[in-house]
PDB file of N, CA and C in Angstrom:
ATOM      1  N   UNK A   1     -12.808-190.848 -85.440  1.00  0.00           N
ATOM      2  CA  UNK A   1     -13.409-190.752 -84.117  1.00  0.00           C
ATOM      3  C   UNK A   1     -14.528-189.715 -84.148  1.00  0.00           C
ATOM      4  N   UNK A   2     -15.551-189.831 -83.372  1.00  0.00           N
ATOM      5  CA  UNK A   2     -16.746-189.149 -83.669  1.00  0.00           C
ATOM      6  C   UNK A   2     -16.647-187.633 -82.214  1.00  0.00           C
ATOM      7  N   UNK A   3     -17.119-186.428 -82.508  1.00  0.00           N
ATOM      8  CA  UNK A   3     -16.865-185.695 -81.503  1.00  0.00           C
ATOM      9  C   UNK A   3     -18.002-185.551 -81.062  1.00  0.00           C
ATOM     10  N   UNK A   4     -18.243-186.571 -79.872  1.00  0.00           N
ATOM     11  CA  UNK A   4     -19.474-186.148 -79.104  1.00  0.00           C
ATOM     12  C   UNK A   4     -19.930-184.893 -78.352  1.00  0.00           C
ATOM     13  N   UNK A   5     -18.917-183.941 -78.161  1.00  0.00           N
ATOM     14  CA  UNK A   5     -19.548-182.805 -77.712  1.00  0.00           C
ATOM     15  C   UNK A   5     -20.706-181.897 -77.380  1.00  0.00           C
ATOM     16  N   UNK A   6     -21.124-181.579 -78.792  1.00  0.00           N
ATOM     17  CA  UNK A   6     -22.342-181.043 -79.018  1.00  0.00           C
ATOM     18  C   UNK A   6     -23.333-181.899 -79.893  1.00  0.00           C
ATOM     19  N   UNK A   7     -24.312-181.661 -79.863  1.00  0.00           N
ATOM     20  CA  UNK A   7     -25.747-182.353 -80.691  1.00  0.00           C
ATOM     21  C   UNK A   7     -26.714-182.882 -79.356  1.00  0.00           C
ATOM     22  N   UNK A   8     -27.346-183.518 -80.239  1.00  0.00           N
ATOM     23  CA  UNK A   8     -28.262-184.046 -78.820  1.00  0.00           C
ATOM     24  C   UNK A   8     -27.336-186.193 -78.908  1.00  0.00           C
ATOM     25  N   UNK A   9     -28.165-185.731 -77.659  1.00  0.00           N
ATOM     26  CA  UNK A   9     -26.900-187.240 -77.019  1.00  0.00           C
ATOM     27  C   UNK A   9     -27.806-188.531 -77.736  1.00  0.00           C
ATOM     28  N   UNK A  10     -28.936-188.236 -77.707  1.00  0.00           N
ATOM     29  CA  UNK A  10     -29.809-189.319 -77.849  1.00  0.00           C
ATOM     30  C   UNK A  10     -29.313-190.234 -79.604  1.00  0.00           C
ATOM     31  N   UNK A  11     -29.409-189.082 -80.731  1.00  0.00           N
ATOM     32  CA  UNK A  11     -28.810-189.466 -82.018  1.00  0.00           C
ATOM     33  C   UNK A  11     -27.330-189.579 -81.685  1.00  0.00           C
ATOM     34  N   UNK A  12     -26.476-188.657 -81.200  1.00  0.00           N
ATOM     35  CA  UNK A  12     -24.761-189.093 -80.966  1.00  0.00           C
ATOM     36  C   UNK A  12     -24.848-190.754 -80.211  1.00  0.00           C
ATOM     37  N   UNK A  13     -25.315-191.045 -79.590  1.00  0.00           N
ATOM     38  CA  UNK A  13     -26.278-192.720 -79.140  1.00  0.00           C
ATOM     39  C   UNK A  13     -25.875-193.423 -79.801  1.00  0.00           C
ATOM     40  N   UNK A  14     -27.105-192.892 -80.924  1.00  0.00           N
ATOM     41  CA  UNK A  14     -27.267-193.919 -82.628  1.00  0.00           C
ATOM     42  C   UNK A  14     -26.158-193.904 -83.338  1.00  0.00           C
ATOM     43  N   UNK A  15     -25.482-192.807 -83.372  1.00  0.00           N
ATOM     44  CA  UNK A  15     -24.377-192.880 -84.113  1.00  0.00           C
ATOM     45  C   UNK A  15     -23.211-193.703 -84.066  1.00  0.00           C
ATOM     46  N   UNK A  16     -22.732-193.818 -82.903  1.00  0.00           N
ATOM     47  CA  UNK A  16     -21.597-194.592 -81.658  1.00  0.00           C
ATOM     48  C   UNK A  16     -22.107-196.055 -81.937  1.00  0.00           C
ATOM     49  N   UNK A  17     -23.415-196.192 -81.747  1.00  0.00           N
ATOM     50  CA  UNK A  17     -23.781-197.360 -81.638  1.00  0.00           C
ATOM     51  C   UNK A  17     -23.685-198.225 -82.707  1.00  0.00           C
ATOM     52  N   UNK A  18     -24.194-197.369 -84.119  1.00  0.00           N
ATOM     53  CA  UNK A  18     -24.287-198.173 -85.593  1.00  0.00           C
ATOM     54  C   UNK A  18     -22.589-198.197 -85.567  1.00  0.00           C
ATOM     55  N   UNK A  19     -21.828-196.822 -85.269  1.00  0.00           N
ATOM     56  CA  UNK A  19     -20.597-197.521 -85.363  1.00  0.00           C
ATOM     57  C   UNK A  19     -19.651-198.706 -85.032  1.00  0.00           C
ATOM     58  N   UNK A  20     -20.074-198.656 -83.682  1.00  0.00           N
ATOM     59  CA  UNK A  20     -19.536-199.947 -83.041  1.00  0.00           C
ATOM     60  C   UNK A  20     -20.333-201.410 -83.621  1.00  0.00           C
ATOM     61  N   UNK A  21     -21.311-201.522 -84.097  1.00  0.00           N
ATOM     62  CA  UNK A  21     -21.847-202.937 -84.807  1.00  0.00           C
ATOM     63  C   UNK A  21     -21.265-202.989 -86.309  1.00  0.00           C
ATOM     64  N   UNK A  22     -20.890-201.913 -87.147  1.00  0.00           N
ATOM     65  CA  UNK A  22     -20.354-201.849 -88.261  1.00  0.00           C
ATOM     66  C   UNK A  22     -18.656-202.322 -87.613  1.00  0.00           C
ATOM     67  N   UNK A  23     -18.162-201.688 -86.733  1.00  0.00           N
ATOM     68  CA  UNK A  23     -16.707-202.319 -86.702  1.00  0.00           C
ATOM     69  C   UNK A  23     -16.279-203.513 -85.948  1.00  0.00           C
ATOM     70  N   UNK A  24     -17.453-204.048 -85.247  1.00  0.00           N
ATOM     71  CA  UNK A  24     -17.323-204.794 -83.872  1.00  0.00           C
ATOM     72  C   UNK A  24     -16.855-205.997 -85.070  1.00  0.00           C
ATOM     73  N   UNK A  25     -15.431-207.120 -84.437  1.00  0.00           N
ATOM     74  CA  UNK A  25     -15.079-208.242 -85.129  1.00  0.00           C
ATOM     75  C   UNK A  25     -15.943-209.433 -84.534  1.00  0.00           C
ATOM     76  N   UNK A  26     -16.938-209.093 -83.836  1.00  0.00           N
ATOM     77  CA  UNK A  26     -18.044-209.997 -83.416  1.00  0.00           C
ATOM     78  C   UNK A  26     -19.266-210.001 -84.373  1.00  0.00           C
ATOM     79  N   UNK A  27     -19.870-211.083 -84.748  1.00  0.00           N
ATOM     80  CA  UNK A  27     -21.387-210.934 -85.515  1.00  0.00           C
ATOM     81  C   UNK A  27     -22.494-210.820 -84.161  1.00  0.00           C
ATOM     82  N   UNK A  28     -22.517-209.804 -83.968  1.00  0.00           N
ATOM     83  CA  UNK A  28     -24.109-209.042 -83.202  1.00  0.00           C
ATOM     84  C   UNK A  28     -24.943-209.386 -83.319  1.00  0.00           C
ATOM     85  N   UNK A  29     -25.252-209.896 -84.612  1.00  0.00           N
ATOM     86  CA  UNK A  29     -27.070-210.329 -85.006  1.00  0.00           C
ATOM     87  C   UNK A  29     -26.891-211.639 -84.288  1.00  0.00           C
ATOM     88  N   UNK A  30     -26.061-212.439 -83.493  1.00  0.00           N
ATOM     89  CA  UNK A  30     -26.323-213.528 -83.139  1.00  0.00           C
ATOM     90  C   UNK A  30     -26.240-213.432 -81.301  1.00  0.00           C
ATOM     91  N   UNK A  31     -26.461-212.194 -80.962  1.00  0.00           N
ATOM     92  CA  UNK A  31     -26.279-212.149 -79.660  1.00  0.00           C
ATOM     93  C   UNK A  31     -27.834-211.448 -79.271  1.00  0.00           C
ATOM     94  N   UNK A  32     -27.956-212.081 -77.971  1.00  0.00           N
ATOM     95  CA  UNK A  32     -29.441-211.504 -77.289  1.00  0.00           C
ATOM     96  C   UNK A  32     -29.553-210.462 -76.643  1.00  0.00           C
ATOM     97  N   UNK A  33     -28.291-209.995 -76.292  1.00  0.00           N
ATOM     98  CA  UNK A  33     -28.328-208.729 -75.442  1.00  0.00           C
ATOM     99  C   UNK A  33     -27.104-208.092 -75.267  1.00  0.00           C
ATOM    100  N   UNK A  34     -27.183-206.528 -75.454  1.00  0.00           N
ATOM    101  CA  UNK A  34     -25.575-205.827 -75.858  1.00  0.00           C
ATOM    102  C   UNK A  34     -25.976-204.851 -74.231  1.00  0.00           C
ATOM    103  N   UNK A  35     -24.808-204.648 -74.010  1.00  0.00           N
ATOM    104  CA  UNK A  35     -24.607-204.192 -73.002  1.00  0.00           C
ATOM    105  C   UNK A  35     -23.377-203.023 -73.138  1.00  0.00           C
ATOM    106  N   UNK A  36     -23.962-201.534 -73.100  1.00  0.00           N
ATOM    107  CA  UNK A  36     -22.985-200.530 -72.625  1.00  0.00           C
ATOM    108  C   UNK A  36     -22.661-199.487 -71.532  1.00  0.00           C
ATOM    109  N   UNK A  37     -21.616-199.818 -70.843  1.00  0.00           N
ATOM    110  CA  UNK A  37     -21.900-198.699 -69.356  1.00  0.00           C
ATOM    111  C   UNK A  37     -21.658-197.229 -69.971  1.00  0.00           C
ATOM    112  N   UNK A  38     -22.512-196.721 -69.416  1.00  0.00           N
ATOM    113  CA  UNK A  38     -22.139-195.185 -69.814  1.00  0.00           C
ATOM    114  C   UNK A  38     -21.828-194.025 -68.867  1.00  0.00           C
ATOM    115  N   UNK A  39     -20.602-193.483 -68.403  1.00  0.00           N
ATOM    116  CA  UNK A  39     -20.016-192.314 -67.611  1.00  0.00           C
ATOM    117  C   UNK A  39     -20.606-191.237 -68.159  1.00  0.00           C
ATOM    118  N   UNK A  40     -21.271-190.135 -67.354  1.00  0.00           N
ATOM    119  CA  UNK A  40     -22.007-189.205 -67.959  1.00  0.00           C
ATOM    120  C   UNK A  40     -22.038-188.074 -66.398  1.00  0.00           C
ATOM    121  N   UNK A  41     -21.276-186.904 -66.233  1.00  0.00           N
ATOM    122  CA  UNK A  41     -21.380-186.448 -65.186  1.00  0.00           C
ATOM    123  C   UNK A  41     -21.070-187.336 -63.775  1.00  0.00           C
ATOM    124  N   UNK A  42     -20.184-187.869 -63.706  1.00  0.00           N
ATOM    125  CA  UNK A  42     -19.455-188.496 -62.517  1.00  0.00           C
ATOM    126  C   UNK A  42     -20.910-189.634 -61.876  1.00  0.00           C
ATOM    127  N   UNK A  43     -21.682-190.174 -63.318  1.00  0.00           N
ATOM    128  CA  UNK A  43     -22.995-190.603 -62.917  1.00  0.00           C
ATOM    129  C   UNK A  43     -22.580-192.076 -63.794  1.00  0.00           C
ATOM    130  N   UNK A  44     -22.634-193.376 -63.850  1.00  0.00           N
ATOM    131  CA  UNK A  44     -22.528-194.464 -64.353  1.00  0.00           C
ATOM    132  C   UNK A  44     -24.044-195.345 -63.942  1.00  0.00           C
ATOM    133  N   UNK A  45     -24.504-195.830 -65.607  1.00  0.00           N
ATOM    134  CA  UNK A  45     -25.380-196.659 -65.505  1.00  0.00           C
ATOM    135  C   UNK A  45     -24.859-197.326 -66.926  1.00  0.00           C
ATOM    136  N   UNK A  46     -25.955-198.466 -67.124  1.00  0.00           N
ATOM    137  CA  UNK A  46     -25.592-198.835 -68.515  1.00  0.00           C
ATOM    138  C   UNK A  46     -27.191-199.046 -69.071  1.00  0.00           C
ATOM    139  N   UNK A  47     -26.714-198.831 -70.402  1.00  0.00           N
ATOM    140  CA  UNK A  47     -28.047-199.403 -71.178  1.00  0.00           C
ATOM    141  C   UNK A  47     -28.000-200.774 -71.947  1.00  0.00           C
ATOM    142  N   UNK A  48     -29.149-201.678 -71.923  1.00  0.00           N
ATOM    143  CA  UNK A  48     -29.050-203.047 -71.933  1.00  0.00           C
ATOM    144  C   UNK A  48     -30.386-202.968 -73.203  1.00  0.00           C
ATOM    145  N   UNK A  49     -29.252-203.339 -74.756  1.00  0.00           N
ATOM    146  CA  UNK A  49     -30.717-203.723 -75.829  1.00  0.00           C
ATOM    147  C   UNK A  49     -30.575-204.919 -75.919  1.00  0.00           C
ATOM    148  N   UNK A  50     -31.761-205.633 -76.021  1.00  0.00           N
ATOM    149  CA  UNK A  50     -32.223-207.088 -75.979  1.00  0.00           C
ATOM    150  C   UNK A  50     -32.542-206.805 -77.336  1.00  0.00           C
ATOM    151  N   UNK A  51     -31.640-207.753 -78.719  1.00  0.00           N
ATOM    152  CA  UNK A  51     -31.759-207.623 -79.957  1.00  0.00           C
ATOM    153  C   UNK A  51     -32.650-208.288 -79.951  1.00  0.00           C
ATOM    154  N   UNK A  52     -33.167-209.551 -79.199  1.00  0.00           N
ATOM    155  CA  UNK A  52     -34.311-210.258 -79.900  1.00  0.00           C
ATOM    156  C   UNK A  52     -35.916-209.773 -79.784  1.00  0.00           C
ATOM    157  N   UNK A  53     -36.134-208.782 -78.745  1.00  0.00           N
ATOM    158  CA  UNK A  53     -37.728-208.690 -78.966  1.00  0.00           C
ATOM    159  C   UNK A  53     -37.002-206.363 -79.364  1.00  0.00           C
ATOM    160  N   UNK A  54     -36.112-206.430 -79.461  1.00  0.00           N
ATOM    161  CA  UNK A  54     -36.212-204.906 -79.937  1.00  0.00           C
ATOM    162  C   UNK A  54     -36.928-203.985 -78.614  1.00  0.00           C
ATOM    163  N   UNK A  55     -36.396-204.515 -77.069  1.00  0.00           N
ATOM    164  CA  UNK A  55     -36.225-203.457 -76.201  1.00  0.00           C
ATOM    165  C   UNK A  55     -34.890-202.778 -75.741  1.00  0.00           C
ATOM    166  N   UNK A  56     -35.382-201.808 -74.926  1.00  0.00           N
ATOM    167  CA  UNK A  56     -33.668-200.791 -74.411  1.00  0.00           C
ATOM    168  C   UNK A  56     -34.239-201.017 -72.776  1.00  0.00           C
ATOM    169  N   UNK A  57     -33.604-200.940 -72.042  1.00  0.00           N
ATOM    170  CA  UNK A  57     -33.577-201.010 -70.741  1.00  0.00           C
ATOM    171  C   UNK A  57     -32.459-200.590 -70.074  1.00  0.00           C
ATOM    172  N   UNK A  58     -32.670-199.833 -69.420  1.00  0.00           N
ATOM    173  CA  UNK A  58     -31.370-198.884 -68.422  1.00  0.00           C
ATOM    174  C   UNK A  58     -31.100-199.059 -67.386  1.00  0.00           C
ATOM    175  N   UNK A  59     -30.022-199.633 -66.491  1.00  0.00           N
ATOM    176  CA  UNK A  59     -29.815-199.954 -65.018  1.00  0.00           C
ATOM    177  C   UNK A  59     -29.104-198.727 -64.352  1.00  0.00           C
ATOM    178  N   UNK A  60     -29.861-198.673 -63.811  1.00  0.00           N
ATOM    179  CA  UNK A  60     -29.167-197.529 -63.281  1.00  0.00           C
ATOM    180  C   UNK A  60     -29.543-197.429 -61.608  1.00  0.00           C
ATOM    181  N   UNK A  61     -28.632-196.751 -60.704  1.00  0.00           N
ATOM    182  CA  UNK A  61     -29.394-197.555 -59.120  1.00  0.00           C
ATOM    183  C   UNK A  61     -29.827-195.623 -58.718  1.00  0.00           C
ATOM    184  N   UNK A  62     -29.778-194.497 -59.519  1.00  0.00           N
ATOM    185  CA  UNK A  62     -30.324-193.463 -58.811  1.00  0.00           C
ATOM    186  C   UNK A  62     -31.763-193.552 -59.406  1.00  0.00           C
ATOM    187  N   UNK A  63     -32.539-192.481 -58.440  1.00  0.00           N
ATOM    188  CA  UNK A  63     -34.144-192.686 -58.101  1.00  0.00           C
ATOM    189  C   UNK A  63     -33.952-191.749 -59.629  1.00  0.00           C
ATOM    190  N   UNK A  64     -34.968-191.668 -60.463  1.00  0.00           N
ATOM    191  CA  UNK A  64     -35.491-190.020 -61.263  1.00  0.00           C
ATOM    192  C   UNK A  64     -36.095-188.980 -59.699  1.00  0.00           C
ATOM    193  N   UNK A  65     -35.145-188.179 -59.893  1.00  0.00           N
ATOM    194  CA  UNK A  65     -35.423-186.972 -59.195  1.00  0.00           C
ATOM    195  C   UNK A  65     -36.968-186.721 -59.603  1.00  0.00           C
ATOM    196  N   UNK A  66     -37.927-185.985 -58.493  1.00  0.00           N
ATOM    197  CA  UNK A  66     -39.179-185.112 -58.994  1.00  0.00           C
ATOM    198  C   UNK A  66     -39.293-184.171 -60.001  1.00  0.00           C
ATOM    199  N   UNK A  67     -40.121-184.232 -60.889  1.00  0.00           N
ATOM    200  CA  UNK A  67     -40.150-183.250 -62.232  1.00  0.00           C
ATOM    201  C   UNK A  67     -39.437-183.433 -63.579  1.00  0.00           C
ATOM    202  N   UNK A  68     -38.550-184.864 -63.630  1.00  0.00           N
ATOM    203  CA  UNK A  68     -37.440-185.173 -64.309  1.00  0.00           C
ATOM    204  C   UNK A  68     -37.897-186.298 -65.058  1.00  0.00           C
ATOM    205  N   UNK A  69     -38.337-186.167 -66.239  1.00  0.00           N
ATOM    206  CA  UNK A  69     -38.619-187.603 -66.731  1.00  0.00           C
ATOM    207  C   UNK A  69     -37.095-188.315 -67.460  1.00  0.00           C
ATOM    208  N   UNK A  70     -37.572-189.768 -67.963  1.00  0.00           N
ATOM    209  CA  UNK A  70     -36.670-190.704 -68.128  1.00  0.00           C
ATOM    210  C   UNK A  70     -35.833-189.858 -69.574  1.00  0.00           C
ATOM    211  N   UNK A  71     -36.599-189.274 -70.334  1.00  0.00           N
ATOM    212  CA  UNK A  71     -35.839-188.686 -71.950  1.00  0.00           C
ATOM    213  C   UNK A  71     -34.979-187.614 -71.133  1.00  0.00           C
ATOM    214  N   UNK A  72     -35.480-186.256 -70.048  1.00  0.00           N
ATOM    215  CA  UNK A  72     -34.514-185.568 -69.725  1.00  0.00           C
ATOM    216  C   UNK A  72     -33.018-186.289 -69.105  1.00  0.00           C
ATOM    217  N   UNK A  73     -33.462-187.299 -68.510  1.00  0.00           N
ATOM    218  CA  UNK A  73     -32.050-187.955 -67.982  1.00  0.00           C
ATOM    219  C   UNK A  73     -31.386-188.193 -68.475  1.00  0.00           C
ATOM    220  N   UNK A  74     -31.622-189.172 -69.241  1.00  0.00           N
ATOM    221  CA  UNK A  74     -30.865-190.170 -70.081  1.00  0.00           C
ATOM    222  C   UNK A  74     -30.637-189.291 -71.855  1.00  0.00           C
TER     223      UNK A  74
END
């Protein structure tokens, strides 16, 4: 199990993520779009990668606060 605690979240991300496609009993490369909700400070959104054109897209229904860009949030 990986201890997400400390590091930056963005690589702990990558890490979680290559893990779960290395163990997933599903073949991934044949799906168009992975979907994970993520709990983060009593805050839930998910991030949505579309394997076929290689975007990330985030649903999420709060505004970005003023002064706050999308890398500080997420």
């Amino acid at each position: 199990m990986f201890d997400f605690a400390s590091g930056d979240p963005i690589e702990n991300m990558v890490d979680r993520l290559q893990k779960e496609i290395n163990d997933a009993a599903a073949d991934v490369t044949k799906l168009d779009m992975i979907l994970f909700p993520i709990h983060n400070h009593e805050h839930y959104y998910i991030y949505c990668f579309y394997t076929t054109n290689n975007i990330v897209d985030v649903i999420d229904n709060r505004m970005l606060p003023d002064g706050v860009s999308v890398e500080d949030k997420y």
